[in-house]
C-alpha atoms as a PDB file:
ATOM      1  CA  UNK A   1      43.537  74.888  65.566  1.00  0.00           C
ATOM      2  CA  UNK A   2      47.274  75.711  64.010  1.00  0.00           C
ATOM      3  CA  UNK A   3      47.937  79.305  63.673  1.00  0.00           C
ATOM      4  CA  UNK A   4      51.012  80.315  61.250  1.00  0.00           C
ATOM      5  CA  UNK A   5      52.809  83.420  60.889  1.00  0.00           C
ATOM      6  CA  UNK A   6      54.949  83.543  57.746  1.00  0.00           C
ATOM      7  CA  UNK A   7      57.516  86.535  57.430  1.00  0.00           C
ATOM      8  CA  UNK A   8      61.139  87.799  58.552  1.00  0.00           C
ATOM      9  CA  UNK A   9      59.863  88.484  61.430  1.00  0.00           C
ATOM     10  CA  UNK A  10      59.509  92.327  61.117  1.00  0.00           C
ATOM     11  CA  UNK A  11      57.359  94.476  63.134  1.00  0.00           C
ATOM     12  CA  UNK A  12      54.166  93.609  61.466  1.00  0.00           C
ATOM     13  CA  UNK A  13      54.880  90.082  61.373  1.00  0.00           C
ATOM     14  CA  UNK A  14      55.195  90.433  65.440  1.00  0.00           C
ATOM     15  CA  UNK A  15      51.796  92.476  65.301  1.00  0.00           C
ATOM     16  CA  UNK A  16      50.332  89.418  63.319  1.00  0.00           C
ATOM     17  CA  UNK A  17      50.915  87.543  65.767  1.00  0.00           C
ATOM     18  CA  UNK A  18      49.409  89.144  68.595  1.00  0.00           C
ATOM     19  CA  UNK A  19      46.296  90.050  66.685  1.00  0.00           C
ATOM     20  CA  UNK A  20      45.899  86.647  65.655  1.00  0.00           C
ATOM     21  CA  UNK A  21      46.543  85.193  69.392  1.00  0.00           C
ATOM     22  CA  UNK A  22      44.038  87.843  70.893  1.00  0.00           C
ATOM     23  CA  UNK A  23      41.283  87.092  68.470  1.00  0.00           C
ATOM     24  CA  UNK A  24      41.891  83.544  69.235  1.00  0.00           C
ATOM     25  CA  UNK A  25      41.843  84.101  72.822  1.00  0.00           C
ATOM     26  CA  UNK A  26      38.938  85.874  72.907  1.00  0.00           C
ATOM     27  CA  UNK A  27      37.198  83.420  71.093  1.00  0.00           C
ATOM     28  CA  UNK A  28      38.391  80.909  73.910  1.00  0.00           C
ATOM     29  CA  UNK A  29      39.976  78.393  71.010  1.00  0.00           C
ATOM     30  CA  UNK A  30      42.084  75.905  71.562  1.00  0.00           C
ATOM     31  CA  UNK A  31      45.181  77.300  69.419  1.00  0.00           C
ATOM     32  CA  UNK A  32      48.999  76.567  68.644  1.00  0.00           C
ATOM     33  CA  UNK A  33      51.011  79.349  66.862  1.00  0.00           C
ATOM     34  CA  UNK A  34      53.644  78.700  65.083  1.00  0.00           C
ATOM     35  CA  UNK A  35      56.391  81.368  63.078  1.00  0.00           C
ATOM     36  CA  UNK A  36      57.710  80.115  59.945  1.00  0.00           C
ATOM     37  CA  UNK A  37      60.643  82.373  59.037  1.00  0.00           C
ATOM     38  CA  UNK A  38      62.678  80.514  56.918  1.00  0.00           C
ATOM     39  CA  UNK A  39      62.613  82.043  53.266  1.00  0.00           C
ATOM     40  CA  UNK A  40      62.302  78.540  51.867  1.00  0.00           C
ATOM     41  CA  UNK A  41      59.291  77.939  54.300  1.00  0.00           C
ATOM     42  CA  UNK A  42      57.282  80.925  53.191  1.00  0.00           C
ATOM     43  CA  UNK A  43      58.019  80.116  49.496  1.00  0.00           C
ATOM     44  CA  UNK A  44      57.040  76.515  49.969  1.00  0.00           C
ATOM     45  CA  UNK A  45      53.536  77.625  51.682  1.00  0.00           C
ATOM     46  CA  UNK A  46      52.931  80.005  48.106  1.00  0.00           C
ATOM     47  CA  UNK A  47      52.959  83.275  50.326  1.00  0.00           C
ATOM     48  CA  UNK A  48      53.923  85.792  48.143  1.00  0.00           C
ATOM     49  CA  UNK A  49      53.530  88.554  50.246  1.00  0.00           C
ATOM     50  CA  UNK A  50      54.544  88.403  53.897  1.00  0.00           C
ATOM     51  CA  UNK A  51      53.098  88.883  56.844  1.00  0.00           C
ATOM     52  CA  UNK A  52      50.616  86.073  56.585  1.00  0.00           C
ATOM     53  CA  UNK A  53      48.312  84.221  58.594  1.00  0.00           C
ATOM     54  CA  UNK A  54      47.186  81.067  58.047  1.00  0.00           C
ATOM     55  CA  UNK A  55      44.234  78.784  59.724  1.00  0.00           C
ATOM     56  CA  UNK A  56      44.996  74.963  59.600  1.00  0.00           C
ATOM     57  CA  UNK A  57      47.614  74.987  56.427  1.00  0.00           C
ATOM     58  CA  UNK A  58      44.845  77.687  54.083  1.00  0.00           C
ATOM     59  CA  UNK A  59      46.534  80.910  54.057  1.00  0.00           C
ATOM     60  CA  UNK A  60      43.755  83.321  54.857  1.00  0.00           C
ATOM     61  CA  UNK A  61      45.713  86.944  55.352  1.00  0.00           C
ATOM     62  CA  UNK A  62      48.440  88.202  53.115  1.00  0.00           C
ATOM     63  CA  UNK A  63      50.588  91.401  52.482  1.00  0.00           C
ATOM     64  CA  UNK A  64      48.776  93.046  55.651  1.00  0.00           C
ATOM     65  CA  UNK A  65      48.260  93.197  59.536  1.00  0.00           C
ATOM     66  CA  UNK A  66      44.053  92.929  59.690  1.00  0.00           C
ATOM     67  CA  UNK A  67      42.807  94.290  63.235  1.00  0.00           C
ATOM     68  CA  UNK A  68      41.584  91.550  65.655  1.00  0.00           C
ATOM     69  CA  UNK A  69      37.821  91.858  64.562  1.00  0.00           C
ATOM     70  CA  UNK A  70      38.674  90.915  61.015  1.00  0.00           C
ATOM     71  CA  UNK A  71      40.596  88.109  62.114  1.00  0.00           C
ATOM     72  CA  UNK A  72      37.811  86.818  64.486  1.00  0.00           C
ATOM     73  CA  UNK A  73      35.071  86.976  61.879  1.00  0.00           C
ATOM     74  CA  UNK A  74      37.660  84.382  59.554  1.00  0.00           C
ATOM     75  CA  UNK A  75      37.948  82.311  62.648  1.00  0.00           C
ATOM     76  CA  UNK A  76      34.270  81.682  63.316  1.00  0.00           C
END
Protein backbone atom coordinates (compact mmCIF):
# COMPACT_ATOMS: atom_id res chain seq x y z
CA UNK A 1 0.00 0.00 0.00
CA UNK A 2 1.40 3.73 -1.10
CA UNK A 3 0.63 6.34 1.35
CA UNK A 4 0.95 10.15 0.03
CA UNK A 5 1.10 13.27 1.84
CA UNK A 6 0.55 16.30 -0.39
CA UNK A 7 1.30 19.85 1.19
CA UNK A 8 4.23 22.44 2.03
CA UNK A 9 4.99 20.57 4.53
CA UNK A 10 3.44 22.63 7.42
CA UNK A 11 2.60 21.41 10.75
CA UNK A 12 -0.48 19.59 9.81
CA UNK A 13 0.97 18.15 6.85
CA UNK A 14 3.72 16.57 9.44
CA UNK A 15 0.64 15.50 11.70
CA UNK A 16 -0.80 13.77 8.48
CA UNK A 17 1.73 11.93 8.33
CA UNK A 18 2.03 10.43 11.57
CA UNK A 19 -1.66 9.78 11.85
CA UNK A 20 -1.64 8.11 8.68
CA UNK A 21 1.65 5.91 9.60
CA UNK A 22 0.09 4.98 13.10
CA UNK A 23 -3.21 3.89 11.70
CA UNK A 24 -1.27 1.95 9.26
CA UNK A 25 0.85 0.48 11.81
CA UNK A 26 -1.66 -0.52 13.88
CA UNK A 27 -3.36 -2.18 11.29
CA UNK A 28 0.02 -4.15 10.73
CA UNK A 29 -0.01 -3.08 6.72
CA UNK A 30 2.55 -3.33 4.64
CA UNK A 31 2.96 0.57 3.78
CA UNK A 32 5.37 3.10 1.90
CA UNK A 33 4.85 6.88 2.58
CA UNK A 34 5.75 9.15 0.44
CA UNK A 35 5.64 13.46 0.73
CA UNK A 36 4.90 15.17 -2.38
CA UNK A 37 5.75 18.84 -1.80
CA UNK A 38 6.35 20.20 -4.94
CA UNK A 39 3.51 22.79 -5.89
CA UNK A 40 3.38 21.31 -9.37
CA UNK A 41 3.00 17.76 -7.74
CA UNK A 42 0.01 18.63 -5.62
CA UNK A 43 -1.63 20.47 -8.58
CA UNK A 44 -0.99 17.57 -10.89
CA UNK A 45 -2.68 15.00 -8.24
CA UNK A 46 -6.10 17.67 -8.36
CA UNK A 47 -5.58 18.44 -4.52
CA UNK A 48 -7.03 21.55 -4.05
CA UNK A 49 -6.74 21.81 -0.58
CA UNK A 50 -3.62 20.62 1.22
CA UNK A 51 -2.87 18.49 3.65
CA UNK A 52 -3.99 15.38 1.86
CA UNK A 53 -3.80 11.82 2.11
CA UNK A 54 -4.04 9.57 -0.42
CA UNK A 55 -4.40 5.49 -0.55
CA UNK A 56 -2.84 3.93 -3.77
CA UNK A 57 -3.05 7.24 -6.20
CA UNK A 58 -7.29 8.04 -4.86
CA UNK A 59 -7.04 10.99 -2.74
CA UNK A 60 -9.18 10.08 0.22
CA UNK A 61 -8.51 13.18 2.90
CA UNK A 62 -8.38 16.80 1.96
CA UNK A 63 -8.19 20.34 3.60
CA UNK A 64 -7.89 18.50 7.15
CA UNK A 65 -5.79 16.34 9.66
CA UNK A 66 -8.59 13.29 10.47
CA UNK A 67 -7.57 11.49 13.89
CA UNK A 68 -6.09 7.96 13.45
CA UNK A 69 -9.55 6.14 13.88
CA UNK A 70 -10.97 7.91 10.88
CA UNK A 71 -8.09 7.10 8.91
CA UNK A 72 -8.16 3.35 9.92
CA UNK A 73 -11.83 2.87 9.12
CA UNK A 74 -10.76 4.29 5.16
CA UNK A 75 -7.96 1.82 5.30
CA UNK A 76 -9.96 -1.32 6.02
Amino acid sequence: MKLKIYGSGCAKCNQLAANAEAAAQAMGLNYELEKVTNMNGIIDAGVMHTPALAVDDEIIVEGRVPKVEEIQKKLA
